[in-house]
PDB file of N, CA and C in Angstrom:
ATOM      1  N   UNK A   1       0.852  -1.180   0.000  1.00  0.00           N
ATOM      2  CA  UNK A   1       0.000   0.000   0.000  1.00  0.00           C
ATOM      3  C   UNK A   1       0.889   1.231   0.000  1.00  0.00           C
ATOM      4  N   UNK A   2       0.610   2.338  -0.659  1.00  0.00           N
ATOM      5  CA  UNK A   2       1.292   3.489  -1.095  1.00  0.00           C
ATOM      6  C   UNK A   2       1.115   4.196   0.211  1.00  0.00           C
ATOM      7  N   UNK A   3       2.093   4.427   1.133  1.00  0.00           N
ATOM      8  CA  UNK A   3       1.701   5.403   1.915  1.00  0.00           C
ATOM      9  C   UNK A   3       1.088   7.022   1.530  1.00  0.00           C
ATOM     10  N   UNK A   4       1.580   7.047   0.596  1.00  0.00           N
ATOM     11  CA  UNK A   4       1.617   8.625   0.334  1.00  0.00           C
ATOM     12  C   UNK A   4       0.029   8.417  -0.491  1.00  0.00           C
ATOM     13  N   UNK A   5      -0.447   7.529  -0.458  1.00  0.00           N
ATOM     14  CA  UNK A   5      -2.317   7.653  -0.988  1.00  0.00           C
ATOM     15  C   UNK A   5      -2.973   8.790  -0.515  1.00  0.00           C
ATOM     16  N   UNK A   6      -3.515   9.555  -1.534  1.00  0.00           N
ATOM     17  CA  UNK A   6      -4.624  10.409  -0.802  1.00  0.00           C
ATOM     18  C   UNK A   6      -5.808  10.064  -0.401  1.00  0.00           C
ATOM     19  N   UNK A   7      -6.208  10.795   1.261  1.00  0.00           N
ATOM     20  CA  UNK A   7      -7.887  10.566   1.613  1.00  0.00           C
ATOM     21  C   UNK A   7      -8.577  10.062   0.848  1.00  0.00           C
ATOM     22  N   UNK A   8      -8.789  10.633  -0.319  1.00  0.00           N
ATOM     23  CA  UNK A   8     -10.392   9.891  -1.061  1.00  0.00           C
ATOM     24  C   UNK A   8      -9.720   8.261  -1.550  1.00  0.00           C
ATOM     25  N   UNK A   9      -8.344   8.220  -2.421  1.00  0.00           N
ATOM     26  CA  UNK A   9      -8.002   7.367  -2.744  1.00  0.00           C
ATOM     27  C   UNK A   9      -8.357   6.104  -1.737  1.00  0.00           C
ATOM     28  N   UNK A  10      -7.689   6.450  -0.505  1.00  0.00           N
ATOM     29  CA  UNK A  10      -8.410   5.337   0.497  1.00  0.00           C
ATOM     30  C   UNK A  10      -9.573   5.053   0.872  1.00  0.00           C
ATOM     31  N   UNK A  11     -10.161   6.199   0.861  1.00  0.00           N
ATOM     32  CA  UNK A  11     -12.330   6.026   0.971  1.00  0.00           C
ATOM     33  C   UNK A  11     -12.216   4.903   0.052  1.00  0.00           C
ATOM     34  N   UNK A  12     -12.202   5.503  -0.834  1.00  0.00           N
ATOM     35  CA  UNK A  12     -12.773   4.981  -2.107  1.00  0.00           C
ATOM     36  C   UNK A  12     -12.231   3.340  -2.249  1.00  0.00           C
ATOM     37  N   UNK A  13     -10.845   2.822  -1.706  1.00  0.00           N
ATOM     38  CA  UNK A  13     -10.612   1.913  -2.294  1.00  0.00           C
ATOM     39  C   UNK A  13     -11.032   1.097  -0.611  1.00  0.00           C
ATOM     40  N   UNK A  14     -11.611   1.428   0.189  1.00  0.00           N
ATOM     41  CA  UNK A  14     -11.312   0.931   1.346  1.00  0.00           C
ATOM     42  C   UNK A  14     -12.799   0.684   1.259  1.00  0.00           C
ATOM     43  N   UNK A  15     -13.827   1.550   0.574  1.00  0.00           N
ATOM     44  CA  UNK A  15     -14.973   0.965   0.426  1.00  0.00           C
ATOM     45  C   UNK A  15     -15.580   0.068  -0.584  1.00  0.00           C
ATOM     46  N   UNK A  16     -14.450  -0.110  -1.480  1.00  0.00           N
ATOM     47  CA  UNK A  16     -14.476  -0.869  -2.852  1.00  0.00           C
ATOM     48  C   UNK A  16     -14.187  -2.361  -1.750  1.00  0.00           C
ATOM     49  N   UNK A  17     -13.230  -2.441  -0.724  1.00  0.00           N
ATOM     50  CA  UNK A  17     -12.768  -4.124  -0.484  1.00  0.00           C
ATOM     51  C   UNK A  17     -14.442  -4.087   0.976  1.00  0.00           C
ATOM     52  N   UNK A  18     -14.494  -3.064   1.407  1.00  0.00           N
ATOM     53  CA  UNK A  18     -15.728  -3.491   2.621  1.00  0.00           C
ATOM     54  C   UNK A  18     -16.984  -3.840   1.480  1.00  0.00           C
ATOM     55  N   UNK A  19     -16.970  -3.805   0.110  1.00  0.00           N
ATOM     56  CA  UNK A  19     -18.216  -3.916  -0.835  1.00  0.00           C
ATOM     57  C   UNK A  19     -18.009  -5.792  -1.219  1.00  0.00           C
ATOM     58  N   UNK A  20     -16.486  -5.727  -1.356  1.00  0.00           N
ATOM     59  CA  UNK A  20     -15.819  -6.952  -1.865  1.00  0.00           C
ATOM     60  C   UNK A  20     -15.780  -7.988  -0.433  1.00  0.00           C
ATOM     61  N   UNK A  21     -16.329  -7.562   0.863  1.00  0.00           N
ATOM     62  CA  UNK A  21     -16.409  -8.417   1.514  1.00  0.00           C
ATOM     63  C   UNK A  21     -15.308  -8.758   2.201  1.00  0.00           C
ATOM     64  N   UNK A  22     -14.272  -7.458   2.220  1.00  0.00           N
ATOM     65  CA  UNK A  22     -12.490  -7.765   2.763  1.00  0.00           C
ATOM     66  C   UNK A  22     -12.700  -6.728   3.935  1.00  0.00           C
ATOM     67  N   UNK A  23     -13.221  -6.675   5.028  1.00  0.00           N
ATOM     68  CA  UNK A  23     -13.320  -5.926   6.124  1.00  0.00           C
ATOM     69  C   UNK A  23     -11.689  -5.399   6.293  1.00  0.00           C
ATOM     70  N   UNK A  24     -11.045  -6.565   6.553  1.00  0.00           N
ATOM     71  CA  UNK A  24      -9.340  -6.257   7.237  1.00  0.00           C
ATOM     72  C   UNK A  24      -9.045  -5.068   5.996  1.00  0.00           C
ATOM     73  N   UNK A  25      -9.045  -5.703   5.006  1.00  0.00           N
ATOM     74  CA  UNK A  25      -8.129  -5.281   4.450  1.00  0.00           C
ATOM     75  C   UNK A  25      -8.504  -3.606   3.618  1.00  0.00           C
ATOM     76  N   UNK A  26      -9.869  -3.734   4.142  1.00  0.00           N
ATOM     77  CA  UNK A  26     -11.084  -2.239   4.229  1.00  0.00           C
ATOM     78  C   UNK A  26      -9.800  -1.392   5.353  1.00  0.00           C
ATOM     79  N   UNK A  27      -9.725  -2.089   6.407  1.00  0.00           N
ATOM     80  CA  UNK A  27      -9.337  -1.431   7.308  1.00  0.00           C
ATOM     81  C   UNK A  27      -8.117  -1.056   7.510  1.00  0.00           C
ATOM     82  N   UNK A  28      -6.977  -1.378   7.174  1.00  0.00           N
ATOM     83  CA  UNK A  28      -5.529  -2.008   6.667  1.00  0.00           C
ATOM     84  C   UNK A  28      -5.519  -0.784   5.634  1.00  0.00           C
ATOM     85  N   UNK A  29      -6.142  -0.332   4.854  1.00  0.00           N
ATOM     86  CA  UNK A  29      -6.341   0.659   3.979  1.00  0.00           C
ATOM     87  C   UNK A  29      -6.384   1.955   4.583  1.00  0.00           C
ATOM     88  N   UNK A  30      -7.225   2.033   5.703  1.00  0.00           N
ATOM     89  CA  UNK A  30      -7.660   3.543   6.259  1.00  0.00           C
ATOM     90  C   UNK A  30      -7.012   3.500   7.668  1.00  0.00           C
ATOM     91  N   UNK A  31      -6.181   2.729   8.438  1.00  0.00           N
ATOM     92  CA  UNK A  31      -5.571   2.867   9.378  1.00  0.00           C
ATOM     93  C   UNK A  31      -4.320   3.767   9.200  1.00  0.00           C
ATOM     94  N   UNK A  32      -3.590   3.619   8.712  1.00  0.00           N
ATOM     95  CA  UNK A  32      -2.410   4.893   8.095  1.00  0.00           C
ATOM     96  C   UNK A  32      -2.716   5.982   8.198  1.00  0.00           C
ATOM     97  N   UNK A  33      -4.089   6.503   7.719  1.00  0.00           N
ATOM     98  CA  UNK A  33      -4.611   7.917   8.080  1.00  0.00           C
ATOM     99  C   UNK A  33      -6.002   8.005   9.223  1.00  0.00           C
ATOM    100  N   UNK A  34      -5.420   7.244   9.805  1.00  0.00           N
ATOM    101  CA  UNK A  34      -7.125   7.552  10.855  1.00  0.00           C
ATOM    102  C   UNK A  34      -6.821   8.927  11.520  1.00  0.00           C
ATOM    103  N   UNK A  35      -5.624   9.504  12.089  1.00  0.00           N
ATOM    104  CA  UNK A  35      -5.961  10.622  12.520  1.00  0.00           C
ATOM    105  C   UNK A  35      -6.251  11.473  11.535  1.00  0.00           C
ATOM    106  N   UNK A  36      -6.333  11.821   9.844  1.00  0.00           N
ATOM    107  CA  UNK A  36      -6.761  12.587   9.003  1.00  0.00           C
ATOM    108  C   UNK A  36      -8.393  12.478   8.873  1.00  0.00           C
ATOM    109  N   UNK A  37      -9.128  11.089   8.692  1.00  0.00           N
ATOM    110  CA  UNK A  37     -10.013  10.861   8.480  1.00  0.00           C
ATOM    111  C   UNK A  37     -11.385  11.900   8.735  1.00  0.00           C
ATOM    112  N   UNK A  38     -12.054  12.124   7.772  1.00  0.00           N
ATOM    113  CA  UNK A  38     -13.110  12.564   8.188  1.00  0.00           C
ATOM    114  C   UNK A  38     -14.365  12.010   8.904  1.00  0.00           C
ATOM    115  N   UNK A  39     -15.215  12.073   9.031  1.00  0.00           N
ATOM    116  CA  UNK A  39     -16.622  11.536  10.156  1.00  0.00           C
ATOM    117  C   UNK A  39     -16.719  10.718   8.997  1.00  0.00           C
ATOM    118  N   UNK A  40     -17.105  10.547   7.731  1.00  0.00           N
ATOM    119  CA  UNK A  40     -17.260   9.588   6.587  1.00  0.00           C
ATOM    120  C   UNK A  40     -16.310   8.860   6.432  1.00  0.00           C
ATOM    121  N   UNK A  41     -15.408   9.094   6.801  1.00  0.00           N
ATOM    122  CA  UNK A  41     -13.721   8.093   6.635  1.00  0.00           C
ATOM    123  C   UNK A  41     -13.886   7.249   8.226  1.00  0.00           C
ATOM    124  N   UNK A  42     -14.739   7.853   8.916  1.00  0.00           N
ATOM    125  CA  UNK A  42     -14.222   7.481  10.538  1.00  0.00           C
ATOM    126  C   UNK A  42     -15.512   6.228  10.092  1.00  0.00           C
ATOM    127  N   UNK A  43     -16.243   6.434   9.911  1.00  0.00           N
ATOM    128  CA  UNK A  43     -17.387   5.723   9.632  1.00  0.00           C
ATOM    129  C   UNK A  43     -17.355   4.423   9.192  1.00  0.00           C
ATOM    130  N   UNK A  44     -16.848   4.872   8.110  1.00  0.00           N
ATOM    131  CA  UNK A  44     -16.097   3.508   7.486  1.00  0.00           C
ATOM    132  C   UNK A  44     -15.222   2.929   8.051  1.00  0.00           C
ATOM    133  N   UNK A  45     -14.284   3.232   8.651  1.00  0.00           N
ATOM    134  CA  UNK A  45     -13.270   2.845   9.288  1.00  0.00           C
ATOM    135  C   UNK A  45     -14.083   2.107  10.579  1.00  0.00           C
ATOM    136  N   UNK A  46     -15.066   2.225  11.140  1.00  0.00           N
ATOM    137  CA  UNK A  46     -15.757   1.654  11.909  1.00  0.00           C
ATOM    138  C   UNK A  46     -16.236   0.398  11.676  1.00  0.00           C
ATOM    139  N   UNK A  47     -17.607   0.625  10.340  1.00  0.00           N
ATOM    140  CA  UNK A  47     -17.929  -0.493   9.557  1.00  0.00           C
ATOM    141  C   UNK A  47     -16.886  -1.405   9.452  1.00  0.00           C
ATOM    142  N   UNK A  48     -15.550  -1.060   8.924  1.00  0.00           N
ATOM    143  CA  UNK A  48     -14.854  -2.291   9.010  1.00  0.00           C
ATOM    144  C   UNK A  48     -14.659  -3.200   9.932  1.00  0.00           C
ATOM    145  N   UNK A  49     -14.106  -2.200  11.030  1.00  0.00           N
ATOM    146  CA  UNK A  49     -13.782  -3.137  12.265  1.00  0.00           C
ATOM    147  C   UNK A  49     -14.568  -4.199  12.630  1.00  0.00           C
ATOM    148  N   UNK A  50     -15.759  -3.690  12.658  1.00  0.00           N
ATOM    149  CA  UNK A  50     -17.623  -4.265  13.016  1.00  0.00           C
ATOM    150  C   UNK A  50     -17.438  -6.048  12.412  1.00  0.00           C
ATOM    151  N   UNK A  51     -17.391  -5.539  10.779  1.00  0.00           N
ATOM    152  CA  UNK A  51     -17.225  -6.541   9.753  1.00  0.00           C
ATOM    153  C   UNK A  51     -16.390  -7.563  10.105  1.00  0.00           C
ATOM    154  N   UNK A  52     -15.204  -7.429  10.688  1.00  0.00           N
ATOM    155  CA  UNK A  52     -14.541  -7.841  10.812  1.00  0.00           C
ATOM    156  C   UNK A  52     -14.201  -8.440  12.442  1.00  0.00           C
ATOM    157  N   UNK A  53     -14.973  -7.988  13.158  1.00  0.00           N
ATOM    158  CA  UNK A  53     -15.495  -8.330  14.247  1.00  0.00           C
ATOM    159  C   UNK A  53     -14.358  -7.895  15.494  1.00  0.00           C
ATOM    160  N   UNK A  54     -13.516  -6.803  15.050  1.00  0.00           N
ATOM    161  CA  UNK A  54     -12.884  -6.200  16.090  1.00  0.00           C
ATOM    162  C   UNK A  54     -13.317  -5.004  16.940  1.00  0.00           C
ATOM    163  N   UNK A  55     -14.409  -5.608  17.623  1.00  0.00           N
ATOM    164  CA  UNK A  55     -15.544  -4.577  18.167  1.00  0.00           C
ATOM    165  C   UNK A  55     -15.088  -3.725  19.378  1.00  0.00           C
ATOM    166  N   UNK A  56     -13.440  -3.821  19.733  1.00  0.00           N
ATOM    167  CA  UNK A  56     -13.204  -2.431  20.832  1.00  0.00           C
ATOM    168  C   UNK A  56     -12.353  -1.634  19.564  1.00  0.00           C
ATOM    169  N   UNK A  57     -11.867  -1.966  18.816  1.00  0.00           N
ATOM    170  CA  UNK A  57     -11.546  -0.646  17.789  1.00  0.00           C
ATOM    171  C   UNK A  57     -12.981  -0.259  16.836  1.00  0.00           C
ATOM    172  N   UNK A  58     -13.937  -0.904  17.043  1.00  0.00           N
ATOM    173  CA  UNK A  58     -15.112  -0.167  16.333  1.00  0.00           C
ATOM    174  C   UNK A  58     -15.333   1.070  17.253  1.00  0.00           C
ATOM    175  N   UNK A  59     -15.488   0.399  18.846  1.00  0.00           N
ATOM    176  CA  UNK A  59     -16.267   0.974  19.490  1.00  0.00           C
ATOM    177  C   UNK A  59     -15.298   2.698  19.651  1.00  0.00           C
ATOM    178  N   UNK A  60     -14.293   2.658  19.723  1.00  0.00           N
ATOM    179  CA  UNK A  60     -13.024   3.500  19.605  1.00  0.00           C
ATOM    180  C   UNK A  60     -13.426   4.500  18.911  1.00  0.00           C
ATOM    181  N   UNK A  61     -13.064   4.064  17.340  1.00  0.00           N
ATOM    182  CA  UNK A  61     -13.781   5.077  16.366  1.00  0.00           C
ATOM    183  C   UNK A  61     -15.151   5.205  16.443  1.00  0.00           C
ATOM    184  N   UNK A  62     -16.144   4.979  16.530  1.00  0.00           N
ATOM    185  CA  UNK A  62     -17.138   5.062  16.553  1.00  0.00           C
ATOM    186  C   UNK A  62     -17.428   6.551  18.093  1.00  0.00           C
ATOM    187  N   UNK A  63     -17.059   5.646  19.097  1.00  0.00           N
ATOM    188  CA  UNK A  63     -16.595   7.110  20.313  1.00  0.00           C
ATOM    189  C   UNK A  63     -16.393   8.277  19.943  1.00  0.00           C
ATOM    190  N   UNK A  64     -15.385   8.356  19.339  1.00  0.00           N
ATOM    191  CA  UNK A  64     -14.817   9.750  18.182  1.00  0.00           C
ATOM    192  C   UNK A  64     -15.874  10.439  17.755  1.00  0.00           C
ATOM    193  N   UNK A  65     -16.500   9.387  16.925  1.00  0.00           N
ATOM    194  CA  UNK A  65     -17.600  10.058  16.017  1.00  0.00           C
ATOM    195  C   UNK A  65     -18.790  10.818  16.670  1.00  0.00           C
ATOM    196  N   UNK A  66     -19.079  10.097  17.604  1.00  0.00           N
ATOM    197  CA  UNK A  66     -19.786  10.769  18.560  1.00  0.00           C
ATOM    198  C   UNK A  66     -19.397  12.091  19.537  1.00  0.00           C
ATOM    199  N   UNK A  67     -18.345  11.634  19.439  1.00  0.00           N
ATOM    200  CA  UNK A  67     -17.490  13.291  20.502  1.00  0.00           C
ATOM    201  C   UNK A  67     -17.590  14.222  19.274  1.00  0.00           C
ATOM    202  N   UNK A  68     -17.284  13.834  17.857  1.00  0.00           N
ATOM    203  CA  UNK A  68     -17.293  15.430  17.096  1.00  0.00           C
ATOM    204  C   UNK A  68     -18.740  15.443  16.519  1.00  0.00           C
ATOM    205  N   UNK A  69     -19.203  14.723  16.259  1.00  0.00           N
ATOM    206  CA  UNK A  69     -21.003  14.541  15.679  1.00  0.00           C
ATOM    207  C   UNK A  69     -22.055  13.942  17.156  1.00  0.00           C
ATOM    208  N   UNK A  70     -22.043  14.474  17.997  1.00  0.00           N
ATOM    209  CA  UNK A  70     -22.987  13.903  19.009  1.00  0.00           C
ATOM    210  C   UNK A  70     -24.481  13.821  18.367  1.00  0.00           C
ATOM    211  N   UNK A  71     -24.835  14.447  17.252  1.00  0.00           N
ATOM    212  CA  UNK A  71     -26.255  14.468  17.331  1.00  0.00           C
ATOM    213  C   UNK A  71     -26.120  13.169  16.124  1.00  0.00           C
ATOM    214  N   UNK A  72     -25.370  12.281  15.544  1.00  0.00           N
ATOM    215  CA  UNK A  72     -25.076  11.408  14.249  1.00  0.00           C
ATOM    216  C   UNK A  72     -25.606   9.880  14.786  1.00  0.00           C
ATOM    217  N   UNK A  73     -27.305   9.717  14.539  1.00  0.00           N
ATOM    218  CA  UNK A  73     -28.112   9.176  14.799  1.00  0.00           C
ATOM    219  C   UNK A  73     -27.352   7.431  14.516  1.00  0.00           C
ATOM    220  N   UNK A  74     -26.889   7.810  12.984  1.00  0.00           N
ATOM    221  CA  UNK A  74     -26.402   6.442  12.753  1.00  0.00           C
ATOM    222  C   UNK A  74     -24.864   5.620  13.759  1.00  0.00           C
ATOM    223  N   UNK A  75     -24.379   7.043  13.943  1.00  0.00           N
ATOM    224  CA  UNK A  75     -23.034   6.193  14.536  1.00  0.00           C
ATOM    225  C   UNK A  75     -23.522   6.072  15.804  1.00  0.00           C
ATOM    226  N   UNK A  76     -24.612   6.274  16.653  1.00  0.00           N
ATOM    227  CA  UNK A  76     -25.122   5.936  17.984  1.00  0.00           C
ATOM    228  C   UNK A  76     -25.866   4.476  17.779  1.00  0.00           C
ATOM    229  N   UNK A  77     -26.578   4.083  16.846  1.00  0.00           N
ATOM    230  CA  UNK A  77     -26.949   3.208  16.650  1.00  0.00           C
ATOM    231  C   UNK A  77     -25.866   2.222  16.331  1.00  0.00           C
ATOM    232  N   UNK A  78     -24.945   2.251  15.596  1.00  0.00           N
ATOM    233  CA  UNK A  78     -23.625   1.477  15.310  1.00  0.00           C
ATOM    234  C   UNK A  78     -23.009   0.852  16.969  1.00  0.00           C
ATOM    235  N   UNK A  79     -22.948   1.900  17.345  1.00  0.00           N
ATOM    236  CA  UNK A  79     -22.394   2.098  18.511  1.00  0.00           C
ATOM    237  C   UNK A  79     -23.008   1.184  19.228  1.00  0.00           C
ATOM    238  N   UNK A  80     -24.329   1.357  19.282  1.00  0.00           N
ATOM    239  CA  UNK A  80     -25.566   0.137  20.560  1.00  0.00           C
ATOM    240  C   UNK A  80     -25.166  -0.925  20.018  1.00  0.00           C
ATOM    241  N   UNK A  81     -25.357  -0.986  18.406  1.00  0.00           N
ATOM    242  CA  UNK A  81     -24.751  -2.673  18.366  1.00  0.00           C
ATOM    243  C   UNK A  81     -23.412  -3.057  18.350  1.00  0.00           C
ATOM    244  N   UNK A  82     -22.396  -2.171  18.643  1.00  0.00           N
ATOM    245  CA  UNK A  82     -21.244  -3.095  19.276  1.00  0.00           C
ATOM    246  C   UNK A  82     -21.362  -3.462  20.449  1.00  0.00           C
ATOM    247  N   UNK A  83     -21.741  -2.421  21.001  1.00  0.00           N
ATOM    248  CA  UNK A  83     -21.835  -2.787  22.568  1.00  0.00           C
ATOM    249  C   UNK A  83     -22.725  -3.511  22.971  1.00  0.00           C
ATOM    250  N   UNK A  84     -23.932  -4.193  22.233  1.00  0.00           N
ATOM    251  CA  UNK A  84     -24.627  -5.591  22.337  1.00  0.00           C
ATOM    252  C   UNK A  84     -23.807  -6.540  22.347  1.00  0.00           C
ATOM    253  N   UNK A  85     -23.164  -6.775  20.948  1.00  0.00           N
ATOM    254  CA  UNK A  85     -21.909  -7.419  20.671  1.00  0.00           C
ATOM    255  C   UNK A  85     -21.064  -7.585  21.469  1.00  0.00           C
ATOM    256  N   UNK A  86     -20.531  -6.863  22.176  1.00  0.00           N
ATOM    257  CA  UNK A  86     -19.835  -7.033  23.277  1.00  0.00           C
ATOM    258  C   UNK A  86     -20.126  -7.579  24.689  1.00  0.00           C
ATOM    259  N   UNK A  87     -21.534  -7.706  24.565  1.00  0.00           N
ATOM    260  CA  UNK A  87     -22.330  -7.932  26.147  1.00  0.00           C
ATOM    261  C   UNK A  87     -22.314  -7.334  26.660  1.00  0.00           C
ATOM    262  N   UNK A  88     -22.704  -5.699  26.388  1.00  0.00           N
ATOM    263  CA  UNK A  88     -22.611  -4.581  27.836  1.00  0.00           C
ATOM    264  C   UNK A  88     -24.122  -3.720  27.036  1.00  0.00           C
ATOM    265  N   UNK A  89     -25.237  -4.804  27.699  1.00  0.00           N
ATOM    266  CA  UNK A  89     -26.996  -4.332  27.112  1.00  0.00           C
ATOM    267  C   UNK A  89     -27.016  -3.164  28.131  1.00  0.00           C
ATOM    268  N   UNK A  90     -26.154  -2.634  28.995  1.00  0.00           N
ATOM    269  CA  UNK A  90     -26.645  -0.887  29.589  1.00  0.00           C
ATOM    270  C   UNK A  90     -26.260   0.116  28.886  1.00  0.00           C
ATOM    271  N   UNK A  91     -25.138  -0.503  28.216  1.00  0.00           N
ATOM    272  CA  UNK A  91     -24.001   0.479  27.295  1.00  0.00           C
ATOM    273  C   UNK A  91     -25.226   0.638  26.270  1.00  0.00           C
ATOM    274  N   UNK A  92     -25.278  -0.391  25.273  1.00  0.00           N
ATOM    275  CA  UNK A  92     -25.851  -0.702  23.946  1.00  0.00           C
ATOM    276  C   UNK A  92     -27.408   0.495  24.410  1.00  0.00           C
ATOM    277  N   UNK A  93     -28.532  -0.025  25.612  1.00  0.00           N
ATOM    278  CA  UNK A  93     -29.646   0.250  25.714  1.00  0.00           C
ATOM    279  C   UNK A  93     -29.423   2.193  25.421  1.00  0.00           C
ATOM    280  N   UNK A  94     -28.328   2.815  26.475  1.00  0.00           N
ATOM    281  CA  UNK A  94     -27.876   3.667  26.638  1.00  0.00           C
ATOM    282  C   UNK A  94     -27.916   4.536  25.006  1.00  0.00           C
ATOM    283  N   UNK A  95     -27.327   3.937  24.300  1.00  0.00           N
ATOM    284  CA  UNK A  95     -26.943   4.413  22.896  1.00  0.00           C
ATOM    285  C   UNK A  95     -28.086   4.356  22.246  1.00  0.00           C
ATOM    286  N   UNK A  96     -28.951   3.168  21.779  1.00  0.00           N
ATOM    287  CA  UNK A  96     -29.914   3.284  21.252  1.00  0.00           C
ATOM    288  C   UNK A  96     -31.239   4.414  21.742  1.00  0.00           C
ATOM    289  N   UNK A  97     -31.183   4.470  22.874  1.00  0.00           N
ATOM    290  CA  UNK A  97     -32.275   5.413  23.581  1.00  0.00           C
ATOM    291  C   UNK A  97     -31.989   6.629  22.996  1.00  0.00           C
ATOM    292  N   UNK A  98     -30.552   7.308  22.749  1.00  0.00           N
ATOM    293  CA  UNK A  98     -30.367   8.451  22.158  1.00  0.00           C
ATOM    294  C   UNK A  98     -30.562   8.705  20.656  1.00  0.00           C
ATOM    295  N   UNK A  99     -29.975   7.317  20.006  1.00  0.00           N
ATOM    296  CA  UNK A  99     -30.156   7.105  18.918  1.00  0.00           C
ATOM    297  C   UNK A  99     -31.553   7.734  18.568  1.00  0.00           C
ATOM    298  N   UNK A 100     -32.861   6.644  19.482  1.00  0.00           N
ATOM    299  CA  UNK A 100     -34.657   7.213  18.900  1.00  0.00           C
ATOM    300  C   UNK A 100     -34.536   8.309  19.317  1.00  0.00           C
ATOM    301  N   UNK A 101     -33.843   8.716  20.239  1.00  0.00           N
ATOM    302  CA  UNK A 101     -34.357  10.567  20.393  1.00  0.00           C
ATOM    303  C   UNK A 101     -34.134  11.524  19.274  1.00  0.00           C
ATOM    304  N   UNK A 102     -33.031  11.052  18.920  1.00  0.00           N
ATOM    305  CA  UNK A 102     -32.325  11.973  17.514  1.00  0.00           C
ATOM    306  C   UNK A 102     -33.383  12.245  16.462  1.00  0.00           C
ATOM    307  N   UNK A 103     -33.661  10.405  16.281  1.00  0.00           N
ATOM    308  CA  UNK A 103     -34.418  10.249  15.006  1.00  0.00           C
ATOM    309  C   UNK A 103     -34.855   9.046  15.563  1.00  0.00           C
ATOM    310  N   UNK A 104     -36.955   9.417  15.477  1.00  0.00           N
ATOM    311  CA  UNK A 104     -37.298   8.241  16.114  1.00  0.00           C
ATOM    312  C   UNK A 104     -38.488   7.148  15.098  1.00  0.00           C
ATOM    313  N   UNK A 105     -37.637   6.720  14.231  1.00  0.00           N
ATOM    314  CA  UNK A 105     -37.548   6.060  13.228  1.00  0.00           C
ATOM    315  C   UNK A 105     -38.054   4.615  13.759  1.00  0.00           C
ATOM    316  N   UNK A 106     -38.874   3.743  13.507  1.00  0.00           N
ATOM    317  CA  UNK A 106     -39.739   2.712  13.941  1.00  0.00           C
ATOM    318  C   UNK A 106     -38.243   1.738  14.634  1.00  0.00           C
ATOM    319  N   UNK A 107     -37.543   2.142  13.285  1.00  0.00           N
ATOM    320  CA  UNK A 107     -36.404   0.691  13.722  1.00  0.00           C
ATOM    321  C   UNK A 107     -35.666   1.390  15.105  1.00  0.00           C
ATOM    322  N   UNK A 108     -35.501   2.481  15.210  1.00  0.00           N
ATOM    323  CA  UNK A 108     -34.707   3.253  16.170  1.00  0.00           C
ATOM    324  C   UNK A 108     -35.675   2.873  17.816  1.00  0.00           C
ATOM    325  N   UNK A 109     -36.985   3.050  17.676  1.00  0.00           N
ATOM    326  CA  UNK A 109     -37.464   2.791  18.542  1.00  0.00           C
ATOM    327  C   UNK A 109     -37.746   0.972  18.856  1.00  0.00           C
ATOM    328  N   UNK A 110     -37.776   0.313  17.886  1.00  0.00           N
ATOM    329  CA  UNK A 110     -38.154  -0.863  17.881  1.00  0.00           C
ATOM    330  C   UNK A 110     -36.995  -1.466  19.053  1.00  0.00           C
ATOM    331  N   UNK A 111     -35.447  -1.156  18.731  1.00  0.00           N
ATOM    332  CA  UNK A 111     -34.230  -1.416  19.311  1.00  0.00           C
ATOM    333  C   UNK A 111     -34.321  -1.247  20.320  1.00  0.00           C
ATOM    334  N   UNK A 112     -34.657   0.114  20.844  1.00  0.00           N
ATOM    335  CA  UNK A 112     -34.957   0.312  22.028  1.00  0.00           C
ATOM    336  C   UNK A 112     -35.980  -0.524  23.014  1.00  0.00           C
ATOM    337  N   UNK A 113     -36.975  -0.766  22.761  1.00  0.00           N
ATOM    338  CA  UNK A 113     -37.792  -2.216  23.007  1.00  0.00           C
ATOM    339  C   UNK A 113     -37.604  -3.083  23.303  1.00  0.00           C
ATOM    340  N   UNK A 114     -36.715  -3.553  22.355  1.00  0.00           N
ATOM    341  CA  UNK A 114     -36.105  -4.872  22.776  1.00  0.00           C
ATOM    342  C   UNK A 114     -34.756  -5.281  23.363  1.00  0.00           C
ATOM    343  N   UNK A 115     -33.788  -3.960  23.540  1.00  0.00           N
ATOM    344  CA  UNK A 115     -33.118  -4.032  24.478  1.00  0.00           C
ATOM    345  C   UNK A 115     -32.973  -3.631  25.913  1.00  0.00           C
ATOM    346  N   UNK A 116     -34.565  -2.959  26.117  1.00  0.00           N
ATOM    347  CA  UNK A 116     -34.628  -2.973  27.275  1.00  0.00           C
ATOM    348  C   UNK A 116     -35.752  -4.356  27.667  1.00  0.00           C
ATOM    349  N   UNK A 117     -36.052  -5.369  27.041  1.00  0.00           N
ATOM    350  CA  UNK A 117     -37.292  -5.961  27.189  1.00  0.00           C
ATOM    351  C   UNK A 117     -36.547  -7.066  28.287  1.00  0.00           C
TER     352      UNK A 117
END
């Protein structure tokens, strides 16, 4: 991999291998620049981890995303399901509850339902 790749070059090719079903190597792509990354680069860079099932560096970036986008409905929801994933349903319930507040979208509330049920 070219270090000297530009931002989009890596979006772009890092969402071409998470399309192709290569999480790692999604991620392996956009790790070199995670401190450049934008909230759409961080995003992805999340999705991968997820994919790939390294769910305390999802939860990591995903954190981020929330410290500079607190109101970013989707990465709170991302967020509840790692932390399902992980087995911590106060964490996960926690996230999703904000998630329906943001945007209270059937599925947003549905989550909420059933992780507090």
């Amino acid at each position: 991999m070219d270090v000297q790749m530009d931002l989009y070059d890596r979006y772009v090719l890092a969402g071409a291998q998470l399309e192709a079903e290569q999480p790692i190597e999604a991620a392996r792509t956009l790790e070199p620049a995670r401190d450049e990354l934008p909230v759409s680069g961080l995003l992805l860079l999340a999705r991968s981890y997820f994919a790939s099932a390294q769910l305390g560096r999802a939860r990591d970036v995903l954190t981020r995303v929330v410290d500079l986008d607190p109101s970013d409905d989707w990465a709170r929801t991302a967020l509840s399901r790692v932390e399902e994933r992980r087995g911590d349903r106060v964490a996960a319930l926690q996230h999703a509850r904000v998630a329906a507040a943001l945007s209270p979208r059937p599925e947003n509330t549905e989550r909420v339902a059933a992780l507090a049920a």
